[in-house]
PDB file of N, CA and C in Angstrom:
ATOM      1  N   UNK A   1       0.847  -1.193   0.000  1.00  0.00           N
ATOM      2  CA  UNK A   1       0.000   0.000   0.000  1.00  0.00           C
ATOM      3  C   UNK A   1       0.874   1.231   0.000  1.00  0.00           C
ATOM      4  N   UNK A   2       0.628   2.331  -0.860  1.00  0.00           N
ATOM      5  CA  UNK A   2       1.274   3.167  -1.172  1.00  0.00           C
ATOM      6  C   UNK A   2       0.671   4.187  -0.198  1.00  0.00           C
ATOM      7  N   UNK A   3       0.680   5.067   0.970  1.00  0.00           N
ATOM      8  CA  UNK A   3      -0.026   6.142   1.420  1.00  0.00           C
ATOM      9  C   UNK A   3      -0.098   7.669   0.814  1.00  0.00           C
ATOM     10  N   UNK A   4       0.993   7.313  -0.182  1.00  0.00           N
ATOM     11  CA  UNK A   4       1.028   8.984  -0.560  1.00  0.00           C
ATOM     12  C   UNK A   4       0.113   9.378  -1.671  1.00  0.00           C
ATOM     13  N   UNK A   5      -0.313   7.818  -2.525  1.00  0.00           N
ATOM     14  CA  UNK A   5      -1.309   7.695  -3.259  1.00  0.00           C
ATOM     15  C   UNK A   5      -2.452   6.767  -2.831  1.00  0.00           C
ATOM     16  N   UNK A   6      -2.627   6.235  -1.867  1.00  0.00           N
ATOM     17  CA  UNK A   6      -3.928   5.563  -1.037  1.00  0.00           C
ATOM     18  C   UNK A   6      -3.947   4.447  -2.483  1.00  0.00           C
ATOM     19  N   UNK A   7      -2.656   3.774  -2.869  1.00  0.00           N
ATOM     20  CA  UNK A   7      -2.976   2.575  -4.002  1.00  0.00           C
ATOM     21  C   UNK A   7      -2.583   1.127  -3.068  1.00  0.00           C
ATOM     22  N   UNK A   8      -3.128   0.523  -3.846  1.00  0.00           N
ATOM     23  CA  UNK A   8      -2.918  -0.525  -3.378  1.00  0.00           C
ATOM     24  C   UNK A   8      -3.351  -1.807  -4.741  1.00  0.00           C
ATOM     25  N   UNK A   9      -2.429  -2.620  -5.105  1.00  0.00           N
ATOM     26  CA  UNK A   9      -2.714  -4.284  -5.876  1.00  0.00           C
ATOM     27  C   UNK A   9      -2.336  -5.312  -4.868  1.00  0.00           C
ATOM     28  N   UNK A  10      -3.139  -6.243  -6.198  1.00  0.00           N
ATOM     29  CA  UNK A  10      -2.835  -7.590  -5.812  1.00  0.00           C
ATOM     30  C   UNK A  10      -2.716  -8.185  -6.916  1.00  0.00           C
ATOM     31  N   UNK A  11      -3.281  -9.794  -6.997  1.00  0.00           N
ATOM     32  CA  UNK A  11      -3.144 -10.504  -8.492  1.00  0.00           C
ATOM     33  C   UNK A  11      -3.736 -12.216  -7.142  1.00  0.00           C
ATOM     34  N   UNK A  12      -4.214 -12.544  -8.302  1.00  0.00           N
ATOM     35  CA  UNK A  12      -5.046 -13.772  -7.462  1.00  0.00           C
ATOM     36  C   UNK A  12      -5.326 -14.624  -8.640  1.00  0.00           C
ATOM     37  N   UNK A  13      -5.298 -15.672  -8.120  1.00  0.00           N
ATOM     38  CA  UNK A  13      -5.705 -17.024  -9.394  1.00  0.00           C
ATOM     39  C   UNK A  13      -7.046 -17.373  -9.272  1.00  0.00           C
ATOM     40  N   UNK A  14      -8.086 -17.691 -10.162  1.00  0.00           N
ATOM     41  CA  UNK A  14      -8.921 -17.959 -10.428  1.00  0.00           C
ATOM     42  C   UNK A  14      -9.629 -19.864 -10.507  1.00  0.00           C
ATOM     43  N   UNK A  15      -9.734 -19.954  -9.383  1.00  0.00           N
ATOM     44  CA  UNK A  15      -9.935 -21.116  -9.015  1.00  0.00           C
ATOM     45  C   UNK A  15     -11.264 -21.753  -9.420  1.00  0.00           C
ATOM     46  N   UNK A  16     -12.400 -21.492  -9.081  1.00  0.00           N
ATOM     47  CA  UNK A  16     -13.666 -21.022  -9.607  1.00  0.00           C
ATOM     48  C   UNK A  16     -13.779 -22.230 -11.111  1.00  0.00           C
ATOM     49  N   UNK A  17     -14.655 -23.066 -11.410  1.00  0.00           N
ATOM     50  CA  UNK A  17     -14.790 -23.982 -12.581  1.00  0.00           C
ATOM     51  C   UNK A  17     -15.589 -23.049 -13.710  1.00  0.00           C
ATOM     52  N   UNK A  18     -16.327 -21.949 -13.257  1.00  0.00           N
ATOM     53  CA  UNK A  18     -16.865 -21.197 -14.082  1.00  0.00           C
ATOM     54  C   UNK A  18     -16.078 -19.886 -14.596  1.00  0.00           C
ATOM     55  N   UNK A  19     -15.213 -20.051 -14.043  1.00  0.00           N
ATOM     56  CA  UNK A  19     -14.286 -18.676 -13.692  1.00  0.00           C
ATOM     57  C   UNK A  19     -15.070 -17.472 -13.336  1.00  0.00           C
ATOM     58  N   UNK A  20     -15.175 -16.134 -14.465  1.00  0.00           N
ATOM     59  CA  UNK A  20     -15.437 -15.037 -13.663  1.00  0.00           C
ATOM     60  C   UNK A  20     -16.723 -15.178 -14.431  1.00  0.00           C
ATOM     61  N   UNK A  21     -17.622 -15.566 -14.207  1.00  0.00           N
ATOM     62  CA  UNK A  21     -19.006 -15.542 -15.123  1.00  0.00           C
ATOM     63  C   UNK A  21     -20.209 -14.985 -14.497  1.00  0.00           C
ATOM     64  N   UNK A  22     -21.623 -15.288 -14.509  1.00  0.00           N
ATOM     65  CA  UNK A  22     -22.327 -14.460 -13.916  1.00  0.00           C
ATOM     66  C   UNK A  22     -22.480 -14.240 -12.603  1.00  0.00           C
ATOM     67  N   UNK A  23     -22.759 -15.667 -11.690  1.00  0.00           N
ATOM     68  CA  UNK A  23     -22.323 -15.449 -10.298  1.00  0.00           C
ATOM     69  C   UNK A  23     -21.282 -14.760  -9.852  1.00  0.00           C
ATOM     70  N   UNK A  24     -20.076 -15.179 -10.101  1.00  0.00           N
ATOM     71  CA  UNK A  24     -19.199 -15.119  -9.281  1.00  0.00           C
ATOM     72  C   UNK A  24     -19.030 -13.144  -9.874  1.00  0.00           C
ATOM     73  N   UNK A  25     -18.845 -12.984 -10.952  1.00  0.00           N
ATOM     74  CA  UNK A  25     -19.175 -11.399 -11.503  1.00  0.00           C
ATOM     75  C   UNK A  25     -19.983 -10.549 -10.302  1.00  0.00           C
ATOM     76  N   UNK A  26     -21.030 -11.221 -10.481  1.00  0.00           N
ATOM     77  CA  UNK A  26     -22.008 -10.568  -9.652  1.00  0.00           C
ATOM     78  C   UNK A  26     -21.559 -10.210  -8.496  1.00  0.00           C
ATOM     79  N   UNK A  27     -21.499 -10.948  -7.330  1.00  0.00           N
ATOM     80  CA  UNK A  27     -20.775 -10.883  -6.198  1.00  0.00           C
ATOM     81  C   UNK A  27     -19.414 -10.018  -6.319  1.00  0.00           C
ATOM     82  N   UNK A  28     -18.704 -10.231  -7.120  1.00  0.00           N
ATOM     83  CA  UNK A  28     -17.408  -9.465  -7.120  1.00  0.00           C
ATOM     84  C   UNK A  28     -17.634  -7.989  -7.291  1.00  0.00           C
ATOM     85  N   UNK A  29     -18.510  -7.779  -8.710  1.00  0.00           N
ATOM     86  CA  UNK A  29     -19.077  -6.080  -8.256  1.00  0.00           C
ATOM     87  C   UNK A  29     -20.037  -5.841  -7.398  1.00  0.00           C
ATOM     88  N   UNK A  30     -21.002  -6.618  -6.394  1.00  0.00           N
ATOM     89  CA  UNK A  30     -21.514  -6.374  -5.191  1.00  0.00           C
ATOM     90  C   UNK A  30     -20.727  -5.775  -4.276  1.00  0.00           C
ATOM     91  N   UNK A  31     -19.444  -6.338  -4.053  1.00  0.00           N
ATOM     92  CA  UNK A  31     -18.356  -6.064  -3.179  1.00  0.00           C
ATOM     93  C   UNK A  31     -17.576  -5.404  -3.052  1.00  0.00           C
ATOM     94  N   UNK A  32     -17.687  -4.933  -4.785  1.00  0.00           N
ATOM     95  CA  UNK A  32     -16.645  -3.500  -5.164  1.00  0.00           C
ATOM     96  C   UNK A  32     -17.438  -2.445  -4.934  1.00  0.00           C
ATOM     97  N   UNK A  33     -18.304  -2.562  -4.968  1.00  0.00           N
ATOM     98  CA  UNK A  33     -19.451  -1.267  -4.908  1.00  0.00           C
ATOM     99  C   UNK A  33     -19.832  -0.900  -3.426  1.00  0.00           C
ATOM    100  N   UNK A  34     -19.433  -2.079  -2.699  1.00  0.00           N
ATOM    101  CA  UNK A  34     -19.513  -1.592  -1.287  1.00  0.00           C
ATOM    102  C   UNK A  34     -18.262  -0.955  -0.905  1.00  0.00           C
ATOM    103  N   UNK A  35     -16.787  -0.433  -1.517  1.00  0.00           N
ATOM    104  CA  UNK A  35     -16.202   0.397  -0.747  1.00  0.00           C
ATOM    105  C   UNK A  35     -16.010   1.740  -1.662  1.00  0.00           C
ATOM    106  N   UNK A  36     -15.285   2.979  -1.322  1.00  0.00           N
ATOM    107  CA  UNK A  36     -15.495   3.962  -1.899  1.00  0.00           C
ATOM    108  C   UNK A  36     -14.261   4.210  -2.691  1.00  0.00           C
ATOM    109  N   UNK A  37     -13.451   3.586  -3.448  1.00  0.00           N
ATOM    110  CA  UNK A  37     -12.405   3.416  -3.790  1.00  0.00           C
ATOM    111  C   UNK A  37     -12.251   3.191  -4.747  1.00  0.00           C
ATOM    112  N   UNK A  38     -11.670   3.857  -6.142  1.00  0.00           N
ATOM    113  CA  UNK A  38     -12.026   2.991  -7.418  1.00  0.00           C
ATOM    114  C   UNK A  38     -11.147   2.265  -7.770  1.00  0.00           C
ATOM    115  N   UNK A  39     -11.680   1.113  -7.901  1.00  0.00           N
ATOM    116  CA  UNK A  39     -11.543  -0.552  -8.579  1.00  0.00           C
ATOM    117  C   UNK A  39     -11.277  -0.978 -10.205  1.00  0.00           C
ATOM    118  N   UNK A  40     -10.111  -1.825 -10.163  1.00  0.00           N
ATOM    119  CA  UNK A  40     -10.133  -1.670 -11.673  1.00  0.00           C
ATOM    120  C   UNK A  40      -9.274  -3.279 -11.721  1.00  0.00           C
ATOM    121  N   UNK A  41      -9.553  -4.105 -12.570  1.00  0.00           N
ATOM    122  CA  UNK A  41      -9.431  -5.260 -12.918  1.00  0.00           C
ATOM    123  C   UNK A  41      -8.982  -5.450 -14.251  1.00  0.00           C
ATOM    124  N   UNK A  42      -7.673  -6.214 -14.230  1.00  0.00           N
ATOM    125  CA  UNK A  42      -7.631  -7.250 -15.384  1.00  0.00           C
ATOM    126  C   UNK A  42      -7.106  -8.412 -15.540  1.00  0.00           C
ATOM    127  N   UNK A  43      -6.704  -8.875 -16.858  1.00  0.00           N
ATOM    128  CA  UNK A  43      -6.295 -10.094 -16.670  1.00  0.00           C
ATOM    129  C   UNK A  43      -4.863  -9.978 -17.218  1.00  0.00           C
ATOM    130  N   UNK A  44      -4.241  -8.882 -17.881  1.00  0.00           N
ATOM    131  CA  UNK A  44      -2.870  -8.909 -17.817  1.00  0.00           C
ATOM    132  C   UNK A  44      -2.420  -8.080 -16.836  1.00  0.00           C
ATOM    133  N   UNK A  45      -0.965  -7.634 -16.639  1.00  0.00           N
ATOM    134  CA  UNK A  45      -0.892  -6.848 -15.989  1.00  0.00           C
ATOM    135  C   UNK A  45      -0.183  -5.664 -16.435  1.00  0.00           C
ATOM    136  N   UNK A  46      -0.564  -5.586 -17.993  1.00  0.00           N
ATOM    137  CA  UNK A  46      -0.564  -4.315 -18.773  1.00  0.00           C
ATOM    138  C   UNK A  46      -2.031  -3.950 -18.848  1.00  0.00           C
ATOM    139  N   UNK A  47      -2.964  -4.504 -18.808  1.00  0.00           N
ATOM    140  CA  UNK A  47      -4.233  -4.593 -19.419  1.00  0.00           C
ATOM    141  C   UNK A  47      -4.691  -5.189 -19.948  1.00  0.00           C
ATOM    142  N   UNK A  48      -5.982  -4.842 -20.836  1.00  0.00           N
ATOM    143  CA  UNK A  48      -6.659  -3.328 -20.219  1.00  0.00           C
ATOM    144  C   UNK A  48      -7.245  -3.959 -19.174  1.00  0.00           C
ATOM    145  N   UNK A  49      -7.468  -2.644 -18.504  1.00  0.00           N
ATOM    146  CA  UNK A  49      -7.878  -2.803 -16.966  1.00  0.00           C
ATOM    147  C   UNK A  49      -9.944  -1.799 -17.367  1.00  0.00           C
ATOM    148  N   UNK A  50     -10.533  -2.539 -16.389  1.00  0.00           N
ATOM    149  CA  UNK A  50     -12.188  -2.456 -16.069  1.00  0.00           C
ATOM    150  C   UNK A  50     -12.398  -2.092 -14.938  1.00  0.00           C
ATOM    151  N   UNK A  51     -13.482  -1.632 -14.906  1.00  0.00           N
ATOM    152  CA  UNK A  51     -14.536  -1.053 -13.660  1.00  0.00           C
ATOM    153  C   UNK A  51     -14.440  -1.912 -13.173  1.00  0.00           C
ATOM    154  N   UNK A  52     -14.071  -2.534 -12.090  1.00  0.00           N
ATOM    155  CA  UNK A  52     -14.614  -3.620 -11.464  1.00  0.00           C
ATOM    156  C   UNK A  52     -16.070  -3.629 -10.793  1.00  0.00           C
ATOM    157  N   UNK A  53     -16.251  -1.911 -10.670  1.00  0.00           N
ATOM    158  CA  UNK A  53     -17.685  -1.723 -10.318  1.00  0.00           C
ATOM    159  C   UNK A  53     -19.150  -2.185 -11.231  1.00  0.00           C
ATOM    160  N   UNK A  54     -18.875  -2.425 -12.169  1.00  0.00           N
ATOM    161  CA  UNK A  54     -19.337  -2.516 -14.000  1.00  0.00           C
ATOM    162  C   UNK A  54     -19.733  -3.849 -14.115  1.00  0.00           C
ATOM    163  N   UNK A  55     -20.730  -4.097 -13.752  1.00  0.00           N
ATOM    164  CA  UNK A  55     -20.993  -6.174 -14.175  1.00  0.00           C
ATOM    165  C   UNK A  55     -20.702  -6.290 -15.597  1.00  0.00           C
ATOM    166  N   UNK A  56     -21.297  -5.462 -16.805  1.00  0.00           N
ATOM    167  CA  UNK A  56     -21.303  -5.292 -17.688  1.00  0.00           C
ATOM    168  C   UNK A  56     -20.035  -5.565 -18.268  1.00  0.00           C
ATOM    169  N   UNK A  57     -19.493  -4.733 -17.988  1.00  0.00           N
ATOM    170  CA  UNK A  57     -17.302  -4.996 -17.976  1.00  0.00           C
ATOM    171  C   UNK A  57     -16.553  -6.076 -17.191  1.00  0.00           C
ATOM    172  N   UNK A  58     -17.398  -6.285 -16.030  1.00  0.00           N
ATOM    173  CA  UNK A  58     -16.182  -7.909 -15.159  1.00  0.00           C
ATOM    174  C   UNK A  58     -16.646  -8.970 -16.203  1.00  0.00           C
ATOM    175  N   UNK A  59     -18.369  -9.020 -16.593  1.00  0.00           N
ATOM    176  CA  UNK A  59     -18.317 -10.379 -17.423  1.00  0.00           C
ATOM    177  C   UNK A  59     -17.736 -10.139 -18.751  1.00  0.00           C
ATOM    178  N   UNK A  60     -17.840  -9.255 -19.543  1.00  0.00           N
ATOM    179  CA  UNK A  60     -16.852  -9.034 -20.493  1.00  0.00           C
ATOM    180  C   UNK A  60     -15.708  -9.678 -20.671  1.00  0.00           C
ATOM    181  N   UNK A  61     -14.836  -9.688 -19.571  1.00  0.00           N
ATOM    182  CA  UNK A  61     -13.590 -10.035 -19.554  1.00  0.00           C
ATOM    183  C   UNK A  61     -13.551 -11.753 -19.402  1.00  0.00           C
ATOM    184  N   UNK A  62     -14.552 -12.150 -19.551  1.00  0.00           N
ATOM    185  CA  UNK A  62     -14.832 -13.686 -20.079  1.00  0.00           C
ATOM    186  C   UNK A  62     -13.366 -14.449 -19.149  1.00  0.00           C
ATOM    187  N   UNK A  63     -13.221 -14.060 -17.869  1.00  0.00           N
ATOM    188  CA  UNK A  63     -12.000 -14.793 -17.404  1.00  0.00           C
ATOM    189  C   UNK A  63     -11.797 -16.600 -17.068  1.00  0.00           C
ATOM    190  N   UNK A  64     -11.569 -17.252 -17.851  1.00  0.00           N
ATOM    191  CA  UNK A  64     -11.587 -18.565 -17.209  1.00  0.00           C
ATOM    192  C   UNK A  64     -11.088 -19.144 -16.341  1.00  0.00           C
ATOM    193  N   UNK A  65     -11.028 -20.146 -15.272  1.00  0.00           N
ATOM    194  CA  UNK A  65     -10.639 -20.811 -14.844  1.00  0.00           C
ATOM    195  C   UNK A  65      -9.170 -20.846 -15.237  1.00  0.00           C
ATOM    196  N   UNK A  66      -8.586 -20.834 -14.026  1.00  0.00           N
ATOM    197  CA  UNK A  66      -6.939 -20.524 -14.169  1.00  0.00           C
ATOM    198  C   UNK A  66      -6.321 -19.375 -14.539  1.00  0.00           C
ATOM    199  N   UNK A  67      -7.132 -18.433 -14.928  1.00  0.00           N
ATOM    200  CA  UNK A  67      -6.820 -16.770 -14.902  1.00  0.00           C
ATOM    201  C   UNK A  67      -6.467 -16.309 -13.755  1.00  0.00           C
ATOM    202  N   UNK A  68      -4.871 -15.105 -13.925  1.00  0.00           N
ATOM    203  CA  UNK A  68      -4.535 -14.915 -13.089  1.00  0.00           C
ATOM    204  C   UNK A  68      -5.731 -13.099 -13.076  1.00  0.00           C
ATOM    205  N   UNK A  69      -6.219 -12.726 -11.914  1.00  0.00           N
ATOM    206  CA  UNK A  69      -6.851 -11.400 -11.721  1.00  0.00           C
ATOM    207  C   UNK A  69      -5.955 -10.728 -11.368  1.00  0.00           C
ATOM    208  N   UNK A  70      -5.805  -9.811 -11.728  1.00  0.00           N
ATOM    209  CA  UNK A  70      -5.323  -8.711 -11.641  1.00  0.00           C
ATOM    210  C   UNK A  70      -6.098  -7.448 -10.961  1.00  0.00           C
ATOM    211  N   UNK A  71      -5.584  -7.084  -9.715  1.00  0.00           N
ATOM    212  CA  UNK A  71      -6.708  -5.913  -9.058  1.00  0.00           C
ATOM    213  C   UNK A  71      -6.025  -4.771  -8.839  1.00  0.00           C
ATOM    214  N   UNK A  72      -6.496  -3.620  -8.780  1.00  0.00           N
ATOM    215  CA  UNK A  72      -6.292  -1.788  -8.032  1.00  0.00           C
ATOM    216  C   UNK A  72      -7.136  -1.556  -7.722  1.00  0.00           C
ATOM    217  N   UNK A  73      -6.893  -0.906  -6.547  1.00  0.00           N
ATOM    218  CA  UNK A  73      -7.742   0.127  -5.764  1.00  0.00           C
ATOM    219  C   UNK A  73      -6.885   1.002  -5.543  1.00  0.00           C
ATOM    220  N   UNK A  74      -7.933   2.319  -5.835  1.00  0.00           N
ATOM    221  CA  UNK A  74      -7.015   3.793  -5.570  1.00  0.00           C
ATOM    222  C   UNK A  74      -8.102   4.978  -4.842  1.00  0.00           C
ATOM    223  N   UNK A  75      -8.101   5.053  -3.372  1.00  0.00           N
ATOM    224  CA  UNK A  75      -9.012   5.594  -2.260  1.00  0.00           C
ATOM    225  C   UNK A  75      -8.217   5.187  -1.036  1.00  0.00           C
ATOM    226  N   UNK A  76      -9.385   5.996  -0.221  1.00  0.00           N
ATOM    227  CA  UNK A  76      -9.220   5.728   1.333  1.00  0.00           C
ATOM    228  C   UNK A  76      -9.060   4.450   1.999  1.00  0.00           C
ATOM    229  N   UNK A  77     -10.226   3.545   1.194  1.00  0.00           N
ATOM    230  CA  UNK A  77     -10.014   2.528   1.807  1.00  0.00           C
ATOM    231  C   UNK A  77      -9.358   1.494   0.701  1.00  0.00           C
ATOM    232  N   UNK A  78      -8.676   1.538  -0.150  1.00  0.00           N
ATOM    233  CA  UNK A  78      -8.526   0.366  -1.298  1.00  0.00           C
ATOM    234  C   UNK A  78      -7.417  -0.434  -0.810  1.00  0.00           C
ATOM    235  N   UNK A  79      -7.074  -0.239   0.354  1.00  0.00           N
ATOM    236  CA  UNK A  79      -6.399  -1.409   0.715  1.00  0.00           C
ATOM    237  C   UNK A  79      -7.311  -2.928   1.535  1.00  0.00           C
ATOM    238  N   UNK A  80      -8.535  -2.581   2.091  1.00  0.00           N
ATOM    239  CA  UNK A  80      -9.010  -3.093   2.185  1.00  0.00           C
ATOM    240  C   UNK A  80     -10.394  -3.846   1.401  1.00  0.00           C
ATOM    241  N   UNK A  81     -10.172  -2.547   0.303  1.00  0.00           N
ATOM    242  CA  UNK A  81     -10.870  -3.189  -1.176  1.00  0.00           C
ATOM    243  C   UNK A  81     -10.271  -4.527  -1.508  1.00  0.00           C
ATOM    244  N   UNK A  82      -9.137  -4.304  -1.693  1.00  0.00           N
ATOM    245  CA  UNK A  82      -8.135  -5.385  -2.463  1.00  0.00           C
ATOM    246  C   UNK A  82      -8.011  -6.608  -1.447  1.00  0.00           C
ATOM    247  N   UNK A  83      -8.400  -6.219  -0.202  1.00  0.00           N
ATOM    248  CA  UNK A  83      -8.076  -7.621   0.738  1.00  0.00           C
ATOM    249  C   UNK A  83      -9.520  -7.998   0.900  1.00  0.00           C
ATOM    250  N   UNK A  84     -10.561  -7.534   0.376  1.00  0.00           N
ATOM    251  CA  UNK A  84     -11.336  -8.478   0.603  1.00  0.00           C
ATOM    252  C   UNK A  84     -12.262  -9.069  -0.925  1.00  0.00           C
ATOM    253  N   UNK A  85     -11.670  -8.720  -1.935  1.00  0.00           N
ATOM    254  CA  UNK A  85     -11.958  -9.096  -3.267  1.00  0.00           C
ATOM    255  C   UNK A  85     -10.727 -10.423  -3.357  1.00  0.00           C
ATOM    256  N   UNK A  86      -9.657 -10.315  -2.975  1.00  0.00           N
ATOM    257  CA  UNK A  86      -9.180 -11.267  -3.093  1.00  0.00           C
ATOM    258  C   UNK A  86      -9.104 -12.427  -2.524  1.00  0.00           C
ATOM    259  N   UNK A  87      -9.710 -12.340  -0.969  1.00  0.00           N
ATOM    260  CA  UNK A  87     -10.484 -13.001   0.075  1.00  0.00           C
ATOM    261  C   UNK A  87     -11.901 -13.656  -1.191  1.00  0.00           C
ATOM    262  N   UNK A  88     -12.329 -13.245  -1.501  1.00  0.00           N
ATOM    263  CA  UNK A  88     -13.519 -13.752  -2.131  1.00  0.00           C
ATOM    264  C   UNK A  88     -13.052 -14.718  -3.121  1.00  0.00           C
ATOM    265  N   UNK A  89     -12.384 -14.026  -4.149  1.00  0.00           N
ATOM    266  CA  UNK A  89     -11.707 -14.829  -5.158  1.00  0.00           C
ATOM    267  C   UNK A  89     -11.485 -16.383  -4.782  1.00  0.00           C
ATOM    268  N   UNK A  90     -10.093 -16.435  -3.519  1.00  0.00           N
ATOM    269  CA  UNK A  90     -10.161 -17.254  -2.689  1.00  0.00           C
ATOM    270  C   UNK A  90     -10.773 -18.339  -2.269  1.00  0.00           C
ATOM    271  N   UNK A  91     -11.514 -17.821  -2.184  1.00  0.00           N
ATOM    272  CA  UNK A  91     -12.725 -18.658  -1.590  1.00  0.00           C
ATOM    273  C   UNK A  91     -13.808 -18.833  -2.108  1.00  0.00           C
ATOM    274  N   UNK A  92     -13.654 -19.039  -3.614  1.00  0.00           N
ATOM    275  CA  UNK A  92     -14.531 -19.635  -5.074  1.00  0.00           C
ATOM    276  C   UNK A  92     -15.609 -18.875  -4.739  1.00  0.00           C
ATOM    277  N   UNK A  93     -15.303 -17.469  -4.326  1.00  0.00           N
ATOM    278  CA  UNK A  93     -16.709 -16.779  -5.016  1.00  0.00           C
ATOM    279  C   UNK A  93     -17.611 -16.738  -3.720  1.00  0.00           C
ATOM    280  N   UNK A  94     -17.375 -17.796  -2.641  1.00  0.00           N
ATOM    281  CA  UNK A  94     -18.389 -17.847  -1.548  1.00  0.00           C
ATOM    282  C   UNK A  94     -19.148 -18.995  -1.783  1.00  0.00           C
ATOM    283  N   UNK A  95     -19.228 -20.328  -2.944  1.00  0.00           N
ATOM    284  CA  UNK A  95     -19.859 -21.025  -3.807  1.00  0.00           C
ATOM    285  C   UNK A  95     -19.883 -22.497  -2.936  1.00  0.00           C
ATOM    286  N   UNK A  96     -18.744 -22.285  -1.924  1.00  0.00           N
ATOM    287  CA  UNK A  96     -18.310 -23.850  -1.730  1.00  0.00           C
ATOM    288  C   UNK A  96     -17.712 -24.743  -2.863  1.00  0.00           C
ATOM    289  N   UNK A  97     -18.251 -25.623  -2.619  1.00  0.00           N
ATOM    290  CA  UNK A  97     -17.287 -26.557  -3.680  1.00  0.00           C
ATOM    291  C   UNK A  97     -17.437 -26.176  -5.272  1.00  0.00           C
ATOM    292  N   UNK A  98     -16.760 -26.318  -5.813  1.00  0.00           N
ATOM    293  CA  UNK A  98     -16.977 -26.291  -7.077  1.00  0.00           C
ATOM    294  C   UNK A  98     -18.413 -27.326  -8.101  1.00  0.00           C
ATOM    295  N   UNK A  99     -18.484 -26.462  -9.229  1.00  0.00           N
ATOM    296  CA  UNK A  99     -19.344 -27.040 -10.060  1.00  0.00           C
ATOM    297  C   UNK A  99     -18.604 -28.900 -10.182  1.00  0.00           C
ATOM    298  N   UNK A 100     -17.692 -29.045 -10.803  1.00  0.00           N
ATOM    299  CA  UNK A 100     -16.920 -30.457 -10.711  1.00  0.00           C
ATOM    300  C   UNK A 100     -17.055 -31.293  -9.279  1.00  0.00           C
ATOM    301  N   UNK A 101     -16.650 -30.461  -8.178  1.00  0.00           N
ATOM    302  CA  UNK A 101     -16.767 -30.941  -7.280  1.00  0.00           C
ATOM    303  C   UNK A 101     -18.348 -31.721  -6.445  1.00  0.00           C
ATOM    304  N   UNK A 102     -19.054 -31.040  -7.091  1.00  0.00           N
ATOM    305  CA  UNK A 102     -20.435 -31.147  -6.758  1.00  0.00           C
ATOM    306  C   UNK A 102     -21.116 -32.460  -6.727  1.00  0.00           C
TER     307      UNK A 102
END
């Protein structure tokens, strides 16, 4: 976390059998939209980078299974943006086991 610019990344693997698709999308901009910090996602780490606030734009990015995410947050709180989007990621979305696993 940078304080002089309130930035903060990460990068997280995509565990998830659906990868970033409508559920797990959903939830991820539910979660971005709950802090005040703007959020921006991709899958390289040149780009291009998305709203993460934007369902419209996370499913866009059609991320599959085994995609590495790529996250920023740049605010007050985007350090704790980034620790708890990647907490989610983590933890398949909140889904429990996987679709395979099922």
């Amino acid at each position: 976390m940078n304080k002089a610019t309130d930035l903060a990344e990460a990068q997280v693997l995509i565990t998830h059998d659906v990868g970033l698709h409508a559920r797990p999308s959903v939830k991820l901009t539910k979660l971005a939209k709950g802090f005040g910090a703007r959020i921006v996602l991709a899958l390289a780490e040149e780009g291009p980078w998305v709203d993460a606030k934007s369902i419209v734009k996370v499913m866009a990015t059609k991320a599959p299974k085994g995609s590495t995410l790529y996250l920023r947050a740049e605010g007050d709180d985007a350090e704790d943006a980034i620790e708890a989007l990647v907490g989610l990621v983590e933890r398949n979305f909140d889904e429990g086991a996987t679709h395979a696993d099922a």
